[in-house]
Structures are given as structure tokens and as C-alpha cells.
PDB file of N, CA and C in Angstrom:
ATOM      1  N   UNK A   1     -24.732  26.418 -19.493  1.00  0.00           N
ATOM      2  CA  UNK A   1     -24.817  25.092 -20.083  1.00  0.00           C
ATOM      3  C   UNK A   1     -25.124  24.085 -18.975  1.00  0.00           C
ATOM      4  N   UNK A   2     -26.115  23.824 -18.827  1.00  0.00           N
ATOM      5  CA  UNK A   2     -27.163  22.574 -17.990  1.00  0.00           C
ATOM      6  C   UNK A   2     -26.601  21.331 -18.683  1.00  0.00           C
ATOM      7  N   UNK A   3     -25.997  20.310 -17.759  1.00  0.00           N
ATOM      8  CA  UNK A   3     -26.575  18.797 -17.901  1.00  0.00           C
ATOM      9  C   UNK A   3     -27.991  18.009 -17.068  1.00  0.00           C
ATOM     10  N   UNK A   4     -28.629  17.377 -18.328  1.00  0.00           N
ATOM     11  CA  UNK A   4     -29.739  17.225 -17.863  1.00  0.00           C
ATOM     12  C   UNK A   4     -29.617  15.438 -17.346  1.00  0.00           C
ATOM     13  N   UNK A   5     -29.739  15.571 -16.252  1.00  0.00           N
ATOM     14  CA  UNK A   5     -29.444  14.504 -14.773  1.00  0.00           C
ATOM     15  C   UNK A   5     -29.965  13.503 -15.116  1.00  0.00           C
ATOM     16  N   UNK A   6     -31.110  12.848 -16.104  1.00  0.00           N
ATOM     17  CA  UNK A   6     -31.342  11.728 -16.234  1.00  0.00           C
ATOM     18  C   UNK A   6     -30.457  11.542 -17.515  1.00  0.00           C
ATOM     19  N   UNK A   7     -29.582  12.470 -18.081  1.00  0.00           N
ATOM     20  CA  UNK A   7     -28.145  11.424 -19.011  1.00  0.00           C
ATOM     21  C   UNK A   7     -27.370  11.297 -18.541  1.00  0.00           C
ATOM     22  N   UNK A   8     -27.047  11.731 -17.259  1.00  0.00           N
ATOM     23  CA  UNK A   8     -25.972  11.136 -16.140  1.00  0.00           C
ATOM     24  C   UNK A   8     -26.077   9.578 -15.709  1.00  0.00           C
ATOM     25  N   UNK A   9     -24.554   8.830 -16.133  1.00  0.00           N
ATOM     26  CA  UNK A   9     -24.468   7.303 -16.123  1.00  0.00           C
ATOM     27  C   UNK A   9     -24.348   7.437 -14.218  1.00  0.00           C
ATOM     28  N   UNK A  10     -24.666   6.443 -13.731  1.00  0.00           N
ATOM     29  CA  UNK A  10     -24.235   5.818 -12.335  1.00  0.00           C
ATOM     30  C   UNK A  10     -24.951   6.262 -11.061  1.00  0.00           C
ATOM     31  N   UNK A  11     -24.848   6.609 -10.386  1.00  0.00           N
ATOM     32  CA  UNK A  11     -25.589   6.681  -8.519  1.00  0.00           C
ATOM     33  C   UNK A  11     -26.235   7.635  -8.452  1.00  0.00           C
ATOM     34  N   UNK A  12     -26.025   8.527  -9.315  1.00  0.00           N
ATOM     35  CA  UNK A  12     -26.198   9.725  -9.191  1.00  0.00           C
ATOM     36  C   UNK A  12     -27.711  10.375 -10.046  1.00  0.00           C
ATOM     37  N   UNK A  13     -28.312   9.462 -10.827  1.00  0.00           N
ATOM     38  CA  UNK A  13     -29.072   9.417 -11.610  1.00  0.00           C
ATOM     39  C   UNK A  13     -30.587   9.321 -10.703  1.00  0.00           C
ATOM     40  N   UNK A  14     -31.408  10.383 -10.806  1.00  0.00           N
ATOM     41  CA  UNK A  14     -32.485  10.443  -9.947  1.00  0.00           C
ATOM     42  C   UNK A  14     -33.595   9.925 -10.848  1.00  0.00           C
ATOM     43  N   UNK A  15     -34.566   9.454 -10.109  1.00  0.00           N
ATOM     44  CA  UNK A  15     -36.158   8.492  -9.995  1.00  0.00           C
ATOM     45  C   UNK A  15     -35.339   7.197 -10.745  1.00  0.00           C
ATOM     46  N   UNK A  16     -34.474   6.312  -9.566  1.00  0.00           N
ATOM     47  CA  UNK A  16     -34.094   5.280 -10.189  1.00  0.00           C
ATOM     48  C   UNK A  16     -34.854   4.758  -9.279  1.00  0.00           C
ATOM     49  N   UNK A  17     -35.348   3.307  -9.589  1.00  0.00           N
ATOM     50  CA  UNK A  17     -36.456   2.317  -8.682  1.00  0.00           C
ATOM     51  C   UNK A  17     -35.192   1.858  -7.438  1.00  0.00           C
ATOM     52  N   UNK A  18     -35.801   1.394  -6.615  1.00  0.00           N
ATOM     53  CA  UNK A  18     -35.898   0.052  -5.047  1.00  0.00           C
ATOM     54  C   UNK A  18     -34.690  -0.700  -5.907  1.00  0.00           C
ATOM     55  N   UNK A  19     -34.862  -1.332  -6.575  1.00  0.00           N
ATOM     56  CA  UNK A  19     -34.400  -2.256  -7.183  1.00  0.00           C
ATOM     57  C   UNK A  19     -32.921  -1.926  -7.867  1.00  0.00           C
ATOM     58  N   UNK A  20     -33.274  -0.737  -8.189  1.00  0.00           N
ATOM     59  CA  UNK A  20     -31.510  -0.608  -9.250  1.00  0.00           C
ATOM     60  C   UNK A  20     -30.930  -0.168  -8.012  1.00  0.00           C
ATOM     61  N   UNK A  21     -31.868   0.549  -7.470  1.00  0.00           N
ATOM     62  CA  UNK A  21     -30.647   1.024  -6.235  1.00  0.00           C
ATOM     63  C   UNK A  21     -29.769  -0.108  -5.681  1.00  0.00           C
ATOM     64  N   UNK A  22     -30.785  -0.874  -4.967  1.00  0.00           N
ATOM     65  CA  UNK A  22     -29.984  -2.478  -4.395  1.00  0.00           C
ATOM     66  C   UNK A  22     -28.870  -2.712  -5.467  1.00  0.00           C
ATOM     67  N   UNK A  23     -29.393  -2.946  -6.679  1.00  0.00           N
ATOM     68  CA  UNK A  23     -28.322  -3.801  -7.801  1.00  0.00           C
ATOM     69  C   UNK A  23     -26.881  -2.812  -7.437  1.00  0.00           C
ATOM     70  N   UNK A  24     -26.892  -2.116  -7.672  1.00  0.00           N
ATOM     71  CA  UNK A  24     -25.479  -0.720  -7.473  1.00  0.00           C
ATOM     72  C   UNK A  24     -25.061  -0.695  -6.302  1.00  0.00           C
ATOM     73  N   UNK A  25     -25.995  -0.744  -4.935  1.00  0.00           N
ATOM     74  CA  UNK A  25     -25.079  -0.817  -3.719  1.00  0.00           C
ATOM     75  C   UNK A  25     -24.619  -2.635  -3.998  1.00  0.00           C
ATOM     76  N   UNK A  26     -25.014  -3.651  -4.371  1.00  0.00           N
ATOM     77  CA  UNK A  26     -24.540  -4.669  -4.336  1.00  0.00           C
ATOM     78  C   UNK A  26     -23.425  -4.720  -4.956  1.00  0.00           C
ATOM     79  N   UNK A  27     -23.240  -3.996  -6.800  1.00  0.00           N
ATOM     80  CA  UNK A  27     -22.327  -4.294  -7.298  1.00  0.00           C
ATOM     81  C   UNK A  27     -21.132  -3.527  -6.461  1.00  0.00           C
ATOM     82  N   UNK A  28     -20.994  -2.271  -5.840  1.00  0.00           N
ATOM     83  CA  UNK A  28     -20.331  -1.341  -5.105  1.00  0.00           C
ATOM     84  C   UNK A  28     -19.786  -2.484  -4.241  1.00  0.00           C
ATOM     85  N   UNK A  29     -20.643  -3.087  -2.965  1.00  0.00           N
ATOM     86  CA  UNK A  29     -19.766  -3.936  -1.971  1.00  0.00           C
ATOM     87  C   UNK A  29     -19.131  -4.712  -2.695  1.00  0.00           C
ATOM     88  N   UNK A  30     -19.403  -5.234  -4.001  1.00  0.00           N
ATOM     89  CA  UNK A  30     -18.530  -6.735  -4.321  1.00  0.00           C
ATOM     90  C   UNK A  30     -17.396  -6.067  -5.001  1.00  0.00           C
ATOM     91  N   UNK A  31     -17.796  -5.221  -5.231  1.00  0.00           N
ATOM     92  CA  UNK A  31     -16.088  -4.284  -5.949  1.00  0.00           C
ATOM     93  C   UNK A  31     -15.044  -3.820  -5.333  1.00  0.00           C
ATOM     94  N   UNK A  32     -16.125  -3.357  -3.715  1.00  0.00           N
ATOM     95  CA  UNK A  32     -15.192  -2.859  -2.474  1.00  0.00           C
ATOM     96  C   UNK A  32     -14.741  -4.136  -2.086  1.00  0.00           C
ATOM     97  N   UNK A  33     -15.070  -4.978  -1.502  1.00  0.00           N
ATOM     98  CA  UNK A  33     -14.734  -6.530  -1.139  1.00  0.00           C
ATOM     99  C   UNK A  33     -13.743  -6.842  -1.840  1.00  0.00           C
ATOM    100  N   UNK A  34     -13.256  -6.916  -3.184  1.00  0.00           N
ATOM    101  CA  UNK A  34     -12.389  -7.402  -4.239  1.00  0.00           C
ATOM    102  C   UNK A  34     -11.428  -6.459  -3.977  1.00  0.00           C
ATOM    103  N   UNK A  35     -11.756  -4.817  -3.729  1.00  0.00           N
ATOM    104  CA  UNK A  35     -10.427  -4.293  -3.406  1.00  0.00           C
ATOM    105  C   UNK A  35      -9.588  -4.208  -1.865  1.00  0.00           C
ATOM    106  N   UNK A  36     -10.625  -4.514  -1.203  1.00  0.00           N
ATOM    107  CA  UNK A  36     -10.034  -5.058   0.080  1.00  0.00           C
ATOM    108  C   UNK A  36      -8.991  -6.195  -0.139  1.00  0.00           C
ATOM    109  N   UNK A  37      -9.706  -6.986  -0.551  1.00  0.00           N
ATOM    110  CA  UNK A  37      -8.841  -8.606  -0.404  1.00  0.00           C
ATOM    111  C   UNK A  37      -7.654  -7.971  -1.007  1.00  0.00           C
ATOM    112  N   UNK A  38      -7.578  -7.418  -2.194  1.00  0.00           N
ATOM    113  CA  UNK A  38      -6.313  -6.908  -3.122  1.00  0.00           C
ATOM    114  C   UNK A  38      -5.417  -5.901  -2.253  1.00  0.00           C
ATOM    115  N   UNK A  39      -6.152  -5.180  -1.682  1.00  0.00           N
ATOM    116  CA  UNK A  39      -4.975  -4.502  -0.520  1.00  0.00           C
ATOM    117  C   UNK A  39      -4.335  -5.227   0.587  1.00  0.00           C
ATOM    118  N   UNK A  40      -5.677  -6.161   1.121  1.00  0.00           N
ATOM    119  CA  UNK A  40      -5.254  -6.987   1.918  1.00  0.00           C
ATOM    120  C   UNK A  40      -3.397  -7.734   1.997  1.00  0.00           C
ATOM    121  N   UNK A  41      -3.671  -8.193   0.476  1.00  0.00           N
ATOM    122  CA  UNK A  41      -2.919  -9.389  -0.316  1.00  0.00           C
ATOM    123  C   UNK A  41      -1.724  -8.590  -0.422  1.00  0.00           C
ATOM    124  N   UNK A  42      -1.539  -6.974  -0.537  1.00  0.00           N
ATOM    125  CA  UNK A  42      -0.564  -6.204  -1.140  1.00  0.00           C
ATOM    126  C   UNK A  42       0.160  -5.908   0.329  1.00  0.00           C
ATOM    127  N   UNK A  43      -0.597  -5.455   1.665  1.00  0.00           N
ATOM    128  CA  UNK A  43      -0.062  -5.226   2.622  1.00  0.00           C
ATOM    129  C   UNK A  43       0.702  -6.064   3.230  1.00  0.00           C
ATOM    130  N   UNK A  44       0.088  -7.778   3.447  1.00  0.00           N
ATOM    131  CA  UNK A  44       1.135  -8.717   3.612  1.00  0.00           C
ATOM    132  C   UNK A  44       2.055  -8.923   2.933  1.00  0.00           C
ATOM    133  N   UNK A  45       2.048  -8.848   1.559  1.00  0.00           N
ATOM    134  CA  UNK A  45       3.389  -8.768   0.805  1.00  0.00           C
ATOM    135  C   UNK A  45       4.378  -8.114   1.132  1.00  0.00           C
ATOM    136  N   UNK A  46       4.372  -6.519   1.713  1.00  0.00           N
ATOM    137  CA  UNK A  46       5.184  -5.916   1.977  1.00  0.00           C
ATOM    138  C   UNK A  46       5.382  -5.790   3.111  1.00  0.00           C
ATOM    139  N   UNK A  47       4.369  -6.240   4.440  1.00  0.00           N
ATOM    140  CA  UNK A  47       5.069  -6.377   5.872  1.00  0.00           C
ATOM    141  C   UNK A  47       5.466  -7.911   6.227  1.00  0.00           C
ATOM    142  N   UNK A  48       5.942  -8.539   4.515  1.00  0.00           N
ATOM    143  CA  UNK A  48       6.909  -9.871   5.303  1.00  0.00           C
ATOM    144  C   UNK A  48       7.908  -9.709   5.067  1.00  0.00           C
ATOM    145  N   UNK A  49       8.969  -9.268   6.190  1.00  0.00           N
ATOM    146  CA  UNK A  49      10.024  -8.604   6.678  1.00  0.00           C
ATOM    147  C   UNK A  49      11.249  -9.992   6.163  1.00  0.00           C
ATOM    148  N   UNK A  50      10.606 -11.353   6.361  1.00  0.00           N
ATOM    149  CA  UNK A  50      11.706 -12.591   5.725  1.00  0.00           C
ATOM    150  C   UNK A  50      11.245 -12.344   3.993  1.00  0.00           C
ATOM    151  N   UNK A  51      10.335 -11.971   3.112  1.00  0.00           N
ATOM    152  CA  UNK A  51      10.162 -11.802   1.605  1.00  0.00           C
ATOM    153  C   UNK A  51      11.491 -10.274   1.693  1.00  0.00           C
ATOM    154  N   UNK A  52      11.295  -9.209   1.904  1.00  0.00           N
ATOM    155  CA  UNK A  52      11.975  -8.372   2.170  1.00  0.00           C
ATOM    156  C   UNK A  52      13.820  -8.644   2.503  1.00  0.00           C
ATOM    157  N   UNK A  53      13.308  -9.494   3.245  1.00  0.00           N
ATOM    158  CA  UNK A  53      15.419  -9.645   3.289  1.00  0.00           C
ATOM    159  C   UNK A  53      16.022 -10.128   2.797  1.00  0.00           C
ATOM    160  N   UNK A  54      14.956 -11.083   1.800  1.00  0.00           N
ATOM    161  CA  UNK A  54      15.454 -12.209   0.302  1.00  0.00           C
ATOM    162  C   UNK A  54      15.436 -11.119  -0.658  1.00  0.00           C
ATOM    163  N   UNK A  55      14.924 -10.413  -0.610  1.00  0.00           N
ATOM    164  CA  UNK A  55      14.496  -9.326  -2.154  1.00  0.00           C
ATOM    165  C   UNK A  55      16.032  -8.362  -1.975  1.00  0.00           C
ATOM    166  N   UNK A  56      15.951  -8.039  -0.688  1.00  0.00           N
ATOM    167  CA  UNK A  56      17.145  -6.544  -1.072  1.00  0.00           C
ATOM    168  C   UNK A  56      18.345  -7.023   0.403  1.00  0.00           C
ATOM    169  N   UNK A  57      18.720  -8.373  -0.006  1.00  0.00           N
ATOM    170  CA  UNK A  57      19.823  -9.122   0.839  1.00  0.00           C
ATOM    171  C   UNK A  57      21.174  -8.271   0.224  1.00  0.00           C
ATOM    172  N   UNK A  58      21.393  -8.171  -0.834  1.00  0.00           N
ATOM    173  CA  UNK A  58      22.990  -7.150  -0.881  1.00  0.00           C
ATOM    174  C   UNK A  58      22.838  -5.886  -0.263  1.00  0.00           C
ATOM    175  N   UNK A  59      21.825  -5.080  -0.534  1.00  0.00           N
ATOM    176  CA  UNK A  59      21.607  -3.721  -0.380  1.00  0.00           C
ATOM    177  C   UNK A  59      21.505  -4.130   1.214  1.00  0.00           C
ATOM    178  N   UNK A  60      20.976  -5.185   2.139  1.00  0.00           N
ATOM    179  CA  UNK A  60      21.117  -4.743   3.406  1.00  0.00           C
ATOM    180  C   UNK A  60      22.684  -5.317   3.909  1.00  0.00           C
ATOM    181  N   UNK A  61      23.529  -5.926   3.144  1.00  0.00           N
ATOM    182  CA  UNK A  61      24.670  -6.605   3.483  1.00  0.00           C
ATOM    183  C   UNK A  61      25.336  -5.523   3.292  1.00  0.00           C
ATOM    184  N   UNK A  62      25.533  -4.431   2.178  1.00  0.00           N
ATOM    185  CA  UNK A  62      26.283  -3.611   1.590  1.00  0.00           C
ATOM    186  C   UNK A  62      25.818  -2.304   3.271  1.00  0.00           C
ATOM    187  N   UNK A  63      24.995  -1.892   3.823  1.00  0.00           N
ATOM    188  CA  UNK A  63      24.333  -1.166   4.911  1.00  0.00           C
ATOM    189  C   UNK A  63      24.825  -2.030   6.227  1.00  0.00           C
ATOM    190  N   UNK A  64      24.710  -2.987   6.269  1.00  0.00           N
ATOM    191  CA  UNK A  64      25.424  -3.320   7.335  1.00  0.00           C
ATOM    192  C   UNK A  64      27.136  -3.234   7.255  1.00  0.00           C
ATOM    193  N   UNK A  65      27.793  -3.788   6.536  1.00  0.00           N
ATOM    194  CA  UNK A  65      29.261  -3.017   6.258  1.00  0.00           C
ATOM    195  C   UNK A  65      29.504  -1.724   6.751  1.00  0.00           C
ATOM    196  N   UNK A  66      28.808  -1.062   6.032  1.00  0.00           N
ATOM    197  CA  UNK A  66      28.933   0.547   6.138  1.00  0.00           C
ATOM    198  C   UNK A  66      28.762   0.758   7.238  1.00  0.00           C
ATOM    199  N   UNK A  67      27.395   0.510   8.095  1.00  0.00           N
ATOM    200  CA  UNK A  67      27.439   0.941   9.817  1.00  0.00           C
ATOM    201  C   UNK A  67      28.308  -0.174  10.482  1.00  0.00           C
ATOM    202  N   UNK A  68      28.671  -0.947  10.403  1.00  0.00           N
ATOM    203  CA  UNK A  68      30.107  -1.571  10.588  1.00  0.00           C
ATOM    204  C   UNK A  68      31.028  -0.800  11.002  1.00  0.00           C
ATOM    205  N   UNK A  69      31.658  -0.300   9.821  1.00  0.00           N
ATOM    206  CA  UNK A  69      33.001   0.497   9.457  1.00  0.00           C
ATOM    207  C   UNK A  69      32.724   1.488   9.993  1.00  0.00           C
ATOM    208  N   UNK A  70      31.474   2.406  10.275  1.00  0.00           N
ATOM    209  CA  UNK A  70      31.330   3.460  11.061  1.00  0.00           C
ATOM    210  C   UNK A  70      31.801   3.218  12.532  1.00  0.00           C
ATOM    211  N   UNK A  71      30.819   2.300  12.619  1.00  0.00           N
ATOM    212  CA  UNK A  71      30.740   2.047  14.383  1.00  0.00           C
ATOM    213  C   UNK A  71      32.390   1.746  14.841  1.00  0.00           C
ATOM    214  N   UNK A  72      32.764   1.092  14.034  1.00  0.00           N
ATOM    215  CA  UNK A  72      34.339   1.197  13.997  1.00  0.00           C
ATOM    216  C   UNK A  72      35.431   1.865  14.344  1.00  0.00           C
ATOM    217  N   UNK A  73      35.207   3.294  13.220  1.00  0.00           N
ATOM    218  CA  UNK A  73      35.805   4.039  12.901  1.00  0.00           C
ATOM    219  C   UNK A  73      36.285   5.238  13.940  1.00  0.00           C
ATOM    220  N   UNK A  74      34.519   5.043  14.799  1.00  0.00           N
ATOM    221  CA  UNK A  74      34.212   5.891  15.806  1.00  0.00           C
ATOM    222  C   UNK A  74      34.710   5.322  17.160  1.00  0.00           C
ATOM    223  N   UNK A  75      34.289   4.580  17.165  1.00  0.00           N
ATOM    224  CA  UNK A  75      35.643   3.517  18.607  1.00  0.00           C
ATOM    225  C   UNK A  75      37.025   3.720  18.476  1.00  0.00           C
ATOM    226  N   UNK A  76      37.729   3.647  17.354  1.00  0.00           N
ATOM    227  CA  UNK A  76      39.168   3.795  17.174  1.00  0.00           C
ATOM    228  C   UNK A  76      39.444   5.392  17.207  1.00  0.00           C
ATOM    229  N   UNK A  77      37.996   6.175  17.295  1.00  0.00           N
ATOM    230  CA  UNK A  77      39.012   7.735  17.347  1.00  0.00           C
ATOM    231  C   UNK A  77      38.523   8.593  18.360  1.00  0.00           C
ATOM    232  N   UNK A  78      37.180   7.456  19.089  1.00  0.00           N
ATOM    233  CA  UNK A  78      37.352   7.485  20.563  1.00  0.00           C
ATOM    234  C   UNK A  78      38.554   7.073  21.138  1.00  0.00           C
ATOM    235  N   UNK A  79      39.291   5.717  21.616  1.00  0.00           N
ATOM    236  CA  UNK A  79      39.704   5.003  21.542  1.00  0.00           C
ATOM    237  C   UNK A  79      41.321   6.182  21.933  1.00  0.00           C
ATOM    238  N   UNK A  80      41.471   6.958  20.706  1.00  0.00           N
ATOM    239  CA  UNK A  80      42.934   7.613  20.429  1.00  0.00           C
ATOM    240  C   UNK A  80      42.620   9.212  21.431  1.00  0.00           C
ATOM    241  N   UNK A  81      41.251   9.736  21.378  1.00  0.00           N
ATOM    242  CA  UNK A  81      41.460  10.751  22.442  1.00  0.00           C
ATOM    243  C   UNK A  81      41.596  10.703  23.905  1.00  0.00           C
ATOM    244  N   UNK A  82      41.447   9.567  24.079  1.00  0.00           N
ATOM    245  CA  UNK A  82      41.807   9.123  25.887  1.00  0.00           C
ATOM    246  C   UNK A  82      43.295   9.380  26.070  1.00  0.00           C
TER     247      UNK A  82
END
């Protein structure tokens, strides 16, 4: 079972003119461009470390306690084998 290549939609479609070609690499960069900016936009979101410490401020208050009470725990039983 053959598919026959000129009912194939998109880039891939042979004896397309000069012209469609351009149109498709153009629409391609402006699509890549749009998903850049959108990753762009997504990566700063998540490497701003002050958005981050407003978002999950208990969960790092509740983690600092805890290595607290460790660091603690471990001094006082240092502390008792001397």
C-alpha cells in the first residue's frame, strides 16, 4: 500500500515552486520565533528564585525547621560523646 506524495499535506510535498517553499520556511521561522519567546518567557518564570520563595514560602519554612532540628540534634549527640 503506496501513498502517493503529491496527497501528502506540508514540506514534504515534491515539485512545490520557489515561492511556496519561501512561504513555509517563513511561516516555520515565525512559529519557531513565537516558540522561542514562549520558552523564553517560561524559563524566566522559573529561574526567579524571589517568584519561587513567594510561591512555596511554607514548604521552604517547614525544610528549614527540619534541617534546623537536625543540625541540632546532631550537635547535642556530638556534644554528649566527648
Amino acid at each position: 500500500m503506496s501513498v502517493d506524495p503529491s496527497q501528502m499535506p506540508g514540506p514534504s510535498r515534491p515539485g512545490r515552486s520557489a515561492a511556496e517553499i519561501r512561504r513555509d520556511i517563513d511561516i516555520q521561522r515565525r512559529q519557531l520565533g513565537g516558540s522561542v519567546e514562549q520558552l523564553r518567557g517560561r524559563v524566566t518564570e522559573l529561574t526567579d528564585w524571589r517568584r519561587q520563595v513567594e510561591e512555596h514560602r511554607s514548604q521552604l519554612i517547614a525544610a528549614a525547621a527540619v534541617v534546623g532540628f537536625a543540625v541540632g540534634v546532631r550537635a547535642m549527640l556530638r556534644r554528649r560523646k566527648r
